[in-house]
Protein backbone atom coordinates (compact mmCIF):
# COMPACT_ATOMS: atom_id res chain seq x y z
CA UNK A 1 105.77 77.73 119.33
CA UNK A 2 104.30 75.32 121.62
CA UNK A 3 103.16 75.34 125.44
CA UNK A 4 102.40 71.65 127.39
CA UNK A 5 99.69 71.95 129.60
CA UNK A 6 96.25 72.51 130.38
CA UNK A 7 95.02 75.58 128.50
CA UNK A 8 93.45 77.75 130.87
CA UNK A 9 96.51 77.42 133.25
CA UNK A 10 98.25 78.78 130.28
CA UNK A 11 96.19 81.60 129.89
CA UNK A 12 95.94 82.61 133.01
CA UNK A 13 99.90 82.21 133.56
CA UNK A 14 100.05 84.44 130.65
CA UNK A 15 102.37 82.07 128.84
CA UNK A 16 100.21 82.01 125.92
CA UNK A 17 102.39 83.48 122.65
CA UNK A 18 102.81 86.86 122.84
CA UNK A 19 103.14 87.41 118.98
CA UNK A 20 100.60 84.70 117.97
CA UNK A 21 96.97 84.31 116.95
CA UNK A 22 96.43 80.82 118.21
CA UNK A 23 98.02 78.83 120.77
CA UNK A 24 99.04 75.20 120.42
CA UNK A 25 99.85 72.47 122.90
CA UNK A 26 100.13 68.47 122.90
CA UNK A 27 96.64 66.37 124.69
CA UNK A 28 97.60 65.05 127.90
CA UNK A 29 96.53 61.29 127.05
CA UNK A 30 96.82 61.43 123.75
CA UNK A 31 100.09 60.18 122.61
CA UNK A 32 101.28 62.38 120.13
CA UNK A 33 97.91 63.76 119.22
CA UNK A 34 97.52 67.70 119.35
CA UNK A 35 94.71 69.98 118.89
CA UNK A 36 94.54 73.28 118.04
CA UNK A 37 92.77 76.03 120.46
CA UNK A 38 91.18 79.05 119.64
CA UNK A 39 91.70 81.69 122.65
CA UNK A 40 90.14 85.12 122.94
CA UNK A 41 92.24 88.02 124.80
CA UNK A 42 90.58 90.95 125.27
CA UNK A 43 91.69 92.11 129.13
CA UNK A 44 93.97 94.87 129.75
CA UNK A 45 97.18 92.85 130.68
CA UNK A 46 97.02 91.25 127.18
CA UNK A 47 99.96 92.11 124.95
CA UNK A 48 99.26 94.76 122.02
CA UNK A 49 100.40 91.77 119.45
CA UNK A 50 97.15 89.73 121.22
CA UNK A 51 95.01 92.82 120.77
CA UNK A 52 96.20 93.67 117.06
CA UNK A 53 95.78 90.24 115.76
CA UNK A 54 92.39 89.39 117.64
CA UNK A 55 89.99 90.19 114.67
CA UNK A 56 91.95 87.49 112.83
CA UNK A 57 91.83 84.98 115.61
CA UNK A 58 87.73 85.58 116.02
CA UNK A 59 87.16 84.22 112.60
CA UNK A 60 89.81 81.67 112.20
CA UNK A 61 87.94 79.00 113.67
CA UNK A 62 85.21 79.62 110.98
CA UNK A 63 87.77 79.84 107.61
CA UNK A 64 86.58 77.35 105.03
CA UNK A 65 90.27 77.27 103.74
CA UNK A 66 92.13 76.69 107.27
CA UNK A 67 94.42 73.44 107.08
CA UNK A 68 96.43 71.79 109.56
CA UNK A 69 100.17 72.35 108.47
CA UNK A 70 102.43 71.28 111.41
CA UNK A 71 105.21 72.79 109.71
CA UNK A 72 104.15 75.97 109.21
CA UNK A 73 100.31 76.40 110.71
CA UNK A 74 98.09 78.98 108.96
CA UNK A 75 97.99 81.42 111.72
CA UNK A 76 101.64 81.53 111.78
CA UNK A 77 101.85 81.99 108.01
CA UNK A 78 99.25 84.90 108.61
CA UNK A 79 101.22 86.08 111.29
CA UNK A 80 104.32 85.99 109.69
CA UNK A 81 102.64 88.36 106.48
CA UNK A 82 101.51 90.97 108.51
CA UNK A 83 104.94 91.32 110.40
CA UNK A 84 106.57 91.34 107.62
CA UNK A 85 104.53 93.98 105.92
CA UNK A 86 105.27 95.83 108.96
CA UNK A 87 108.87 95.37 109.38
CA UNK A 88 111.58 97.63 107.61
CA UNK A 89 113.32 94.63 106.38
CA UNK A 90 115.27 94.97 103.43
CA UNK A 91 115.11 91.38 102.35
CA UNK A 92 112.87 87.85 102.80
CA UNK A 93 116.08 86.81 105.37
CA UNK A 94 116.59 89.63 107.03
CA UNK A 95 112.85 89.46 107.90
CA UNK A 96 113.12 85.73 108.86
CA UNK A 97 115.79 86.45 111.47
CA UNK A 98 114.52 89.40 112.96
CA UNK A 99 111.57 87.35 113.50
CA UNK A 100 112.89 84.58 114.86
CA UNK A 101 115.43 86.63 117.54
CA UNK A 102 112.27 88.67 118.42
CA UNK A 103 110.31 85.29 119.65
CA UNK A 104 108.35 84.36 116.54
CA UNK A 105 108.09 81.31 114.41
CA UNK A 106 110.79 79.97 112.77
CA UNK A 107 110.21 78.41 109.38
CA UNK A 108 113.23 77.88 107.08
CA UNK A 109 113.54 80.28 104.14
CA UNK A 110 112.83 77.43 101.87
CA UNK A 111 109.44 76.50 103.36
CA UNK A 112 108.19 80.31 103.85
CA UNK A 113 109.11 81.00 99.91
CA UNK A 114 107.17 77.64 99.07
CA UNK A 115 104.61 78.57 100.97
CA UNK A 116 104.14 82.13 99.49
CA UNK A 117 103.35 79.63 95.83
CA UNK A 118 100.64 77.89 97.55
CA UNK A 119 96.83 78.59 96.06
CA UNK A 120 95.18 77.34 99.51
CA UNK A 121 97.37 79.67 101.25
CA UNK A 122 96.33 82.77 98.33
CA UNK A 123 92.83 81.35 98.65
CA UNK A 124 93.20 81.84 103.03
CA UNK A 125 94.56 85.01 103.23
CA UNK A 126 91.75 86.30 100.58
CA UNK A 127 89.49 84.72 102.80
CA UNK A 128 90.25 86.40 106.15
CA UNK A 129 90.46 89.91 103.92
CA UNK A 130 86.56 89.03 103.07
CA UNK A 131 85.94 88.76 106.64
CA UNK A 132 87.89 91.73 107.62
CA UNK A 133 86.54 93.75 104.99
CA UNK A 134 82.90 92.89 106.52
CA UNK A 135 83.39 93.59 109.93
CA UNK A 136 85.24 97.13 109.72
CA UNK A 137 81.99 97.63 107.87
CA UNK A 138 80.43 97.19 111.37
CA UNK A 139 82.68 98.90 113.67
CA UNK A 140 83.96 101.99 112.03
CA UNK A 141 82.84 105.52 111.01
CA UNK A 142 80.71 106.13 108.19
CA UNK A 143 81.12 109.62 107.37
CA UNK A 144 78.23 109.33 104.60
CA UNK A 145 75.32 108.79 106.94
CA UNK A 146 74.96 112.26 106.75
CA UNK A 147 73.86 112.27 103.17
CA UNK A 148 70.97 110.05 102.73
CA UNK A 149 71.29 110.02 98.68
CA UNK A 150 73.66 108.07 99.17
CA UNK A 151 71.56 105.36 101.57
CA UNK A 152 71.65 102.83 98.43
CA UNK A 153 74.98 103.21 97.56
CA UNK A 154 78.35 101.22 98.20
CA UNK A 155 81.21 103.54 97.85
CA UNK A 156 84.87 102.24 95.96
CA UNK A 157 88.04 104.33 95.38
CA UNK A 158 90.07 102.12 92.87
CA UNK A 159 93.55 102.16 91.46
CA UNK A 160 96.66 100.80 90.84
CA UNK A 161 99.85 100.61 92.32
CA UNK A 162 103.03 99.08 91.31
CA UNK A 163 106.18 97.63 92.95
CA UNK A 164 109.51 97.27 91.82
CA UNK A 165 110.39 93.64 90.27
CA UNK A 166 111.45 91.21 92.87
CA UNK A 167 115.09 89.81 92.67
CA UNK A 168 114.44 86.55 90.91
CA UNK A 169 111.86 87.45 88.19
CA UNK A 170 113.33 86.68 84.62
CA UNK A 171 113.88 89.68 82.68
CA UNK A 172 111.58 90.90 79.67
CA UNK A 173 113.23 93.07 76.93
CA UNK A 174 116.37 93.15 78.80
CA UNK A 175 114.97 94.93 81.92
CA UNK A 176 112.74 93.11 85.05
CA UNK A 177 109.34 94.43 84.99
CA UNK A 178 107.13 96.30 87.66
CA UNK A 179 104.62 94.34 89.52
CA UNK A 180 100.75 96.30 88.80
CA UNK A 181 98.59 96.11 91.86
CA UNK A 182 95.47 96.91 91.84
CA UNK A 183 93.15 98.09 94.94
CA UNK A 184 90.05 99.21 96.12
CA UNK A 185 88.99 101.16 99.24
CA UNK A 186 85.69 101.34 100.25
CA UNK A 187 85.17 104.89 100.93
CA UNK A 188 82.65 104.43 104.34
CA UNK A 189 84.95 101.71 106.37
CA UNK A 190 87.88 102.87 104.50
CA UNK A 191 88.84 98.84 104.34
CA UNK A 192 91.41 97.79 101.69
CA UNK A 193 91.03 95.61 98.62
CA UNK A 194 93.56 93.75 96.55
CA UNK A 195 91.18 93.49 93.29
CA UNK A 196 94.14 92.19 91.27
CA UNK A 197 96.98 91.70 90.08
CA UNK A 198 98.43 93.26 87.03
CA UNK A 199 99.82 90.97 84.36
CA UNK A 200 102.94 91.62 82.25
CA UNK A 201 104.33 90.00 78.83
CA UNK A 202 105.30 90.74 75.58
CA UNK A 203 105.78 94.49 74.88
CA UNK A 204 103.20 95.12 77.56
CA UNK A 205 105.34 96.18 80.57
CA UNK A 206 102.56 96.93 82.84
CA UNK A 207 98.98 96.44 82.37
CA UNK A 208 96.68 99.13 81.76
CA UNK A 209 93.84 99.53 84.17
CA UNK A 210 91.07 99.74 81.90
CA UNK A 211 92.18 96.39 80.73
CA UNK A 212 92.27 95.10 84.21
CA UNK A 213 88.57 96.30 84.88
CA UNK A 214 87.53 95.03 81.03
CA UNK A 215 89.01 91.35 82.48
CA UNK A 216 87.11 91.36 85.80
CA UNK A 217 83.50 90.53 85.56
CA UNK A 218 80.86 92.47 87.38
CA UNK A 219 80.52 90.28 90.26
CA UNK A 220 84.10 91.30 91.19
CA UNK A 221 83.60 95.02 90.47
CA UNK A 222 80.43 94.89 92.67
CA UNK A 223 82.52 93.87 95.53
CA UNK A 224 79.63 90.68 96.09
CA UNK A 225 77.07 93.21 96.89
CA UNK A 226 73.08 92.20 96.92
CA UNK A 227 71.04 92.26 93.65
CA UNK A 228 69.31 95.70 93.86
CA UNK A 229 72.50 97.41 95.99
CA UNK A 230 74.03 99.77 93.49
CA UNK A 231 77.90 100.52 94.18
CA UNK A 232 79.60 103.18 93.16
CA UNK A 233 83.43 102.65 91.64
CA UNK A 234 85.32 106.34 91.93
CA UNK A 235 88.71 106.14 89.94
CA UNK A 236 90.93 108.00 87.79
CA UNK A 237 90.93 108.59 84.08
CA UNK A 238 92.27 105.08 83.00
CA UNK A 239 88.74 103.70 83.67
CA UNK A 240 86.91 105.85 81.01
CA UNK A 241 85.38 103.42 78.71
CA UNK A 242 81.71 104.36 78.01
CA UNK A 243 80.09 101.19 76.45
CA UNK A 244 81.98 99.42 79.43
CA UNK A 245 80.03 102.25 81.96
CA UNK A 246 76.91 101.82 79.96
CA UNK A 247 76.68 97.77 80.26
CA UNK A 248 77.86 98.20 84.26
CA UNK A 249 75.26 100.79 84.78
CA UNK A 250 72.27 97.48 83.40
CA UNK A 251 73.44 95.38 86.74
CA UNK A 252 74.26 98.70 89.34
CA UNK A 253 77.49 99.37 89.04
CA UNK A 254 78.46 103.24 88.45
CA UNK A 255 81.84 104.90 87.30
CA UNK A 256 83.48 108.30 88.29
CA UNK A 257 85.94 109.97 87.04
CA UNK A 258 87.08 113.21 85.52
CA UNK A 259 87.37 113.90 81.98
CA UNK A 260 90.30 113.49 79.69
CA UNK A 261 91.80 116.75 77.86
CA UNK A 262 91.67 115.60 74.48
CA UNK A 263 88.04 114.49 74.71
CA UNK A 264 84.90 116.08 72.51
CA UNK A 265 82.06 115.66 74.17
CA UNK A 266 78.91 117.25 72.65
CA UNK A 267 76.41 118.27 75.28
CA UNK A 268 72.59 116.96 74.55
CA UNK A 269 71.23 118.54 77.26
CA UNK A 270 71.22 120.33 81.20
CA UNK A 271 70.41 119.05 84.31
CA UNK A 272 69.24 121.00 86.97
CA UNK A 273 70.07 121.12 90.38
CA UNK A 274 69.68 123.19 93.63
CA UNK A 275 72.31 125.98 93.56
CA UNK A 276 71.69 127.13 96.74
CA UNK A 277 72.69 123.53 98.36
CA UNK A 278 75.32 123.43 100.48
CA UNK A 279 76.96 120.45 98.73
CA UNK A 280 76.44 122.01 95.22
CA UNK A 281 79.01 125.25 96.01
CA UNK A 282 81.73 125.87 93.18
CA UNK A 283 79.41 123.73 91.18
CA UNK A 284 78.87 125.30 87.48
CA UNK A 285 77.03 123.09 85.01
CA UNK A 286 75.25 119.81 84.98
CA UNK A 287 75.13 118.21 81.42
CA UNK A 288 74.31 115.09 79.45
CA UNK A 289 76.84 115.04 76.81
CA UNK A 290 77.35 112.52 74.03
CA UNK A 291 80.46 110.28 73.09
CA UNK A 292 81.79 109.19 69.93
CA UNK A 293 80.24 105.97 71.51
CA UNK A 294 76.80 106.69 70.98
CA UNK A 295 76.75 106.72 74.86
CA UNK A 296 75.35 109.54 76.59
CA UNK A 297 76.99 110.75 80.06
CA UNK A 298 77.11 113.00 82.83
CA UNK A 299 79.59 115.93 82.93
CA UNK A 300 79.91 117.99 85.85
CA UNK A 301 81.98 121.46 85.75
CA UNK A 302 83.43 122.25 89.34
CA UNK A 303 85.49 125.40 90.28
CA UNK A 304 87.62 125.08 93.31
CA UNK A 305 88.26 128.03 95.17
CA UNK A 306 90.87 126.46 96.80
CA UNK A 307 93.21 126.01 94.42
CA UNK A 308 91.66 128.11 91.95
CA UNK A 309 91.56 124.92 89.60
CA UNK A 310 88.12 124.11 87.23
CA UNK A 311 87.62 120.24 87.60
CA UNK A 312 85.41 118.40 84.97
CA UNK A 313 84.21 115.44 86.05
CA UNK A 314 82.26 112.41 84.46
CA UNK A 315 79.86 109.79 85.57
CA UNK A 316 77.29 107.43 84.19
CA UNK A 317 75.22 107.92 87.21
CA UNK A 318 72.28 110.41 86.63
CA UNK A 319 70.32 110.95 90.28
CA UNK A 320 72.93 112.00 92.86
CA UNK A 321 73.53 115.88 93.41
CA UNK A 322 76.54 117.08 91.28
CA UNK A 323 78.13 118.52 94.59
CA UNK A 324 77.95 115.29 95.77
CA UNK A 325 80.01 113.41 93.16
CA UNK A 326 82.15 116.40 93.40
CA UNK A 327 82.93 115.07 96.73
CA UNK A 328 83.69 111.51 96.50
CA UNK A 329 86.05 112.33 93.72
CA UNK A 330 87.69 114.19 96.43
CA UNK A 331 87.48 111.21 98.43
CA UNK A 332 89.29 109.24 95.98
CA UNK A 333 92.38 110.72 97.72
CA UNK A 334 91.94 108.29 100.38
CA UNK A 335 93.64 105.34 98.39
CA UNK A 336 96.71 107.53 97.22
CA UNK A 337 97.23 108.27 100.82
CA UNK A 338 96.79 103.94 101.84
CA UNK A 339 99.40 103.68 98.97
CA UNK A 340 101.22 106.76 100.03
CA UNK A 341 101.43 104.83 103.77
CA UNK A 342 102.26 101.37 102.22
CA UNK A 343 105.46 102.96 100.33
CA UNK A 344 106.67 105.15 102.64
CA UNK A 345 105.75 103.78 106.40
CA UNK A 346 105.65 100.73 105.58
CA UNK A 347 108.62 100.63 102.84
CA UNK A 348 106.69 98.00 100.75
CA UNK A 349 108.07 99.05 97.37
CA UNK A 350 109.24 96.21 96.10
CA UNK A 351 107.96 92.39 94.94
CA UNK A 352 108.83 89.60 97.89
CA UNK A 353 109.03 87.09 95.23
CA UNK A 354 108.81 86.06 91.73
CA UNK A 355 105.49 83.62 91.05
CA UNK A 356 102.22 84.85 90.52
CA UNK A 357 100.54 83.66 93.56
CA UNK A 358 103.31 85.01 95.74
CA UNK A 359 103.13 88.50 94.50
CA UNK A 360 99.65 87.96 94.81
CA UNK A 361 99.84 87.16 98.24
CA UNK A 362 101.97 89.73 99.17
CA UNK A 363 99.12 92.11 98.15
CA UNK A 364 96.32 90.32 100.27
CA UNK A 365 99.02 91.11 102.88
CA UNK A 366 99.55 94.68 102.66
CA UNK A 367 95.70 95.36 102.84
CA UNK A 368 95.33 93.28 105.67
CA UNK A 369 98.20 95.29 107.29
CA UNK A 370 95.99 98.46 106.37
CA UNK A 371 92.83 96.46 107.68
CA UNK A 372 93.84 95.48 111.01
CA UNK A 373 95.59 98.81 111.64
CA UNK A 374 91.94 100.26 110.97
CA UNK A 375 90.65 97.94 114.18
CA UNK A 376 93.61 98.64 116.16
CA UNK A 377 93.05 102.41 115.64
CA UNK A 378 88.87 101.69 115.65
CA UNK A 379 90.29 100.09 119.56
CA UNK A 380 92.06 103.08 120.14
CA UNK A 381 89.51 105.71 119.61
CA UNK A 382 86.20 104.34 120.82
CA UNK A 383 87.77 101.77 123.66
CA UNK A 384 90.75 104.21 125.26
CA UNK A 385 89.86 107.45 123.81
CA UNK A 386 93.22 107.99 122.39
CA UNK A 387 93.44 110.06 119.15
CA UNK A 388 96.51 111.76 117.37
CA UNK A 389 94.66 115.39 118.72
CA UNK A 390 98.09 117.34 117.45
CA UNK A 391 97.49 115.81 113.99
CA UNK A 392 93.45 116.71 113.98
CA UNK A 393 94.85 120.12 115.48
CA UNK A 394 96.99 121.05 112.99
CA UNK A 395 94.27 119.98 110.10
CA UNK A 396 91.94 121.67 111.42
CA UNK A 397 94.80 124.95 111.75
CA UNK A 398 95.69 124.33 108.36
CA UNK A 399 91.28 124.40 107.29
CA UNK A 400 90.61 127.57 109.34
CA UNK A 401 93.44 129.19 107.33
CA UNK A 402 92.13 128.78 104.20
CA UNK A 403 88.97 129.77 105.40
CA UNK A 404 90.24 132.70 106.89
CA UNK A 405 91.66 133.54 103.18
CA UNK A 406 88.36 133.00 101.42
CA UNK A 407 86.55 135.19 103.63
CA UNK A 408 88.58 137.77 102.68
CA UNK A 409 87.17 137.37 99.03
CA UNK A 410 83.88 136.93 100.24
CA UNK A 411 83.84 133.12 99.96
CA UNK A 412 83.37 130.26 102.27
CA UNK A 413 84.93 127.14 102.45
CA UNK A 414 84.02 124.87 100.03
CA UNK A 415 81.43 121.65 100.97
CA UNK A 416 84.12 119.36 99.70
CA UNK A 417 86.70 120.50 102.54
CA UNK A 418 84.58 121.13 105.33
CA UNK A 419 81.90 118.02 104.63
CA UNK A 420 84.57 115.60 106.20
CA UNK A 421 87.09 115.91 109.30
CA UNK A 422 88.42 112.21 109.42
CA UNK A 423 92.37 111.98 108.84
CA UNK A 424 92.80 110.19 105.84
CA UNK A 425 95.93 107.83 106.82
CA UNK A 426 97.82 106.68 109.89
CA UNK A 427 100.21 108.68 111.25
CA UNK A 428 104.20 107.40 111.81
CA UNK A 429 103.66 107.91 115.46
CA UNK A 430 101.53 104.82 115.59
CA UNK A 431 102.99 102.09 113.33
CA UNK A 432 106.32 103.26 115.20
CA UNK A 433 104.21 102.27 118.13
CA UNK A 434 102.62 99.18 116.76
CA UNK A 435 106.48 98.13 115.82
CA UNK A 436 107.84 98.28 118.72
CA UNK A 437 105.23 97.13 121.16
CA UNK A 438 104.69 93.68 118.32
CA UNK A 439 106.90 91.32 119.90
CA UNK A 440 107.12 92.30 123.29
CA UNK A 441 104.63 91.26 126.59
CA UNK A 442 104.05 94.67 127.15
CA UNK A 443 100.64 95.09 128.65
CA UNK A 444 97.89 96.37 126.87
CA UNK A 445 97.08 99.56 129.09
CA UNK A 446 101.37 100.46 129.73
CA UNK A 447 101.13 100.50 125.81
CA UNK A 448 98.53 102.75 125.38
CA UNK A 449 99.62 104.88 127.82
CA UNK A 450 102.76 105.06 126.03
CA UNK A 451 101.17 106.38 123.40
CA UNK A 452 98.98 108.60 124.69
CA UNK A 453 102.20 110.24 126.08
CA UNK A 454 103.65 110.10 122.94
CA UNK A 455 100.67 112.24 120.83
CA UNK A 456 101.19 114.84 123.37
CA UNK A 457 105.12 115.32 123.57
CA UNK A 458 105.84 115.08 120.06
């Protein structure tokens, strides 16, 4: 999309792209020769496409990986990923020309495909996740401040997550295999990660995730955090593997998790803690058990008078309060809900194409979808004071309820529920809104008024 002309004139025209990150337009003088602007819109009359895309446009200028590409620029290409993540397209086509007959770029089919192979483009869009990752990190909500324990800590929800097999992929064993995704969310900006990408072959149809983590070196599993930071990685049972906890734990890195059924741990000794802690309710025991590893962990032994369930919980961390490992196991929710929203709102179920660095790709993409919605919504709160209040109305209906029922047993609500009042995903309400409000010049302020109106009629 290009504009002739001087470039403040086009900015204050407002015939700068609505849907775009950049603006381009051909040197007067130059013959030929073109340059490439950054612009910044930040004013009220800017579009809601200016406004979503903006933390992408603030660092573009600065990406080590940014090429000129007159056929399909970068920001475009970035541009184009994000839409399409958004979109409820059911193919790669009928993506392209919704695009295109809603006023963005055009490429050919051909060229976006190719360009979903490219390793500088993989490399890019990992890139501006780094930077996104960073500054959420800045603007958001940390709901840990509150627990100083935790001061030395970076907090990781991990799992995996797997799509169907894209159209094209060659069949294994007479049957096209699922694609194995595999993210992280840090649990205080609650920013997306694509750690990797699960490989496939042989008999293997989808990669375990222990094998995924055993493949990664520490660097990666540390998320690049400082020597002397320690980071804490919160998954699911498919990471237990004590000598792999027990080398992580020499560089920083901690694992929770909860324990398997069929394991025998033999305990070697207690660990005590404050029962009369808030944090350390339901909590029953505290133990150093040993593994047929010659490893000795942590096992905690939670009761949940919620749903009346015993948890058991392991860890090769030894210092933090048991209640409070009880809780960011809780927290590990959060990234079944982000894949819970990428299914289901955003209907990404399914590979866009068939080589490794496109599928790859098309992960960076979804959690930079899930990134930018965070500053969008970050916007919304803070900047317009605009919340989804019948949303935080009915959680906090559906809390006092259950409180209401404990009390009648003599029991309070437990630290884990009441410890946190953040929602833990968008709702529909506003990637409908995002959707529809992408490709049009719809002001900024109309928009969120819009929305504001549409939080309190339905």
């Amino acid at each position: 999309m290009v504009r002739k002309g001087d470039w403040s004139s086009l900015v204050k025209s407002g015939q700068a792209p609505c849907n775009a990150i950049k603006c381009r337009f051909n040197l007067q003088g130059k013959e030929g020769g073109r340059k490439i602007f950054m612009f910044k819109i930040c004013s009220s009359t800017s579009p809601v496409s200016a406004r979503f895309f903006q933390p992408v446009a603030d660092l573009f200028a600065k990406l080590g990986s940014r090429r000129s590409c007159p056929a399909l620029s970068d920001s475009e290409f970035i541009e184009l990923g994000v839409c399409r993540v958004l979109s409820q397209a059911s193919s790669g086509r009928d993506f392209l020309q919704a695009h295109h007959e809603a006023g963005g770029a055009n490429p050919s089919l051909g060229l976006f495909f190719e360009t979903l192979k490219s390793a500088r483009r993989l490399s890019l869009c990992q890139e501006v996740n780094r930077s996104l990752q960073k500054r959420l990190g800045a603007v958001g909500e940390d709901p840990f401040l509150a627990f100083p324990e935790l001061g030395d800590f970076d907090l990781y929800a991990g799992d995996g997550h797997y799509h169907a097999a894209a159209v094209h992929d060659s069949e294994l064993g007479g049957s096209r295999r699922a694609v194995g995704h595999f993210f992280t969310l840090n649990l205080r900006s609650r920013a997306l990660r694509h750690l990797a990408l699960g490989q496939s072959g042989g008999e293997r149809k989808c990669e375990h995730d222990m094998h995924v983590l055993k493949r990664l070196d520490f660097v990666a599993l540390r998320h690049g955090a400082k020597k002397g930071r320690k980071v804490m990685l919160v998954w699911d049972r498919a990471a237990i593997d004590f000598r792999l906890w027990y080398k992580a734990k020499q560089v920083g890195l901690y694992f929770l998790s909860r324990e398997k059924e069929n394991m025998r741990l033999e305990t070697m000794g207690l660990l005590p803690f404050d029962k009369n802690a808030p944090c350390n309710s339901g909590v029953q025991s505290d133990e150093i058990v040993g593994t047929s590893q010659g490893v000795c962990v942590r096992r905690i032994t939670y009761h949940d008078p919620v749903e009346k369930i015993t948890y058991v919980y392991l860890t090769s961390n030894t210092t933090l309060p048991p209640g409070l490992l009880v809780v960011l196991y809780k927290r590990r929710w959060d990234i079944e809900k982000a894949f819970d929203e990428t299914k289901n709102k955003f209907q990404e179920a399914k590979a866009w194409a068939s080589s490794p660095q496109a599928k790859m790709i098309q992960g960076q993409f979804i959690a930079m979808t899930h990134n930018l919605m965070l500053f969008i919504e970050v916007d919304l709160d803070q900047r317009e004071q605009v919340r989804n209040e019948p949303e935080i109305a009915r959680r906090e209906k559906r809390l006092q309820q259950v409180a209401t029922r404990l009390a009648k047993d003599g029991q309070r609500l437990p630290f884990a529920y009441s410890a946190f009042r953040q929602l833990t995903q968008r709702g529909v309400k506003l990637i409908r809104w995002l959707r529809n409000h992408l490709y049009n010049n719809c002001p900024w302020q109309v928009a969120v008024s819009r929305l504001r109106r549409l939080y309190a009629a339905l």
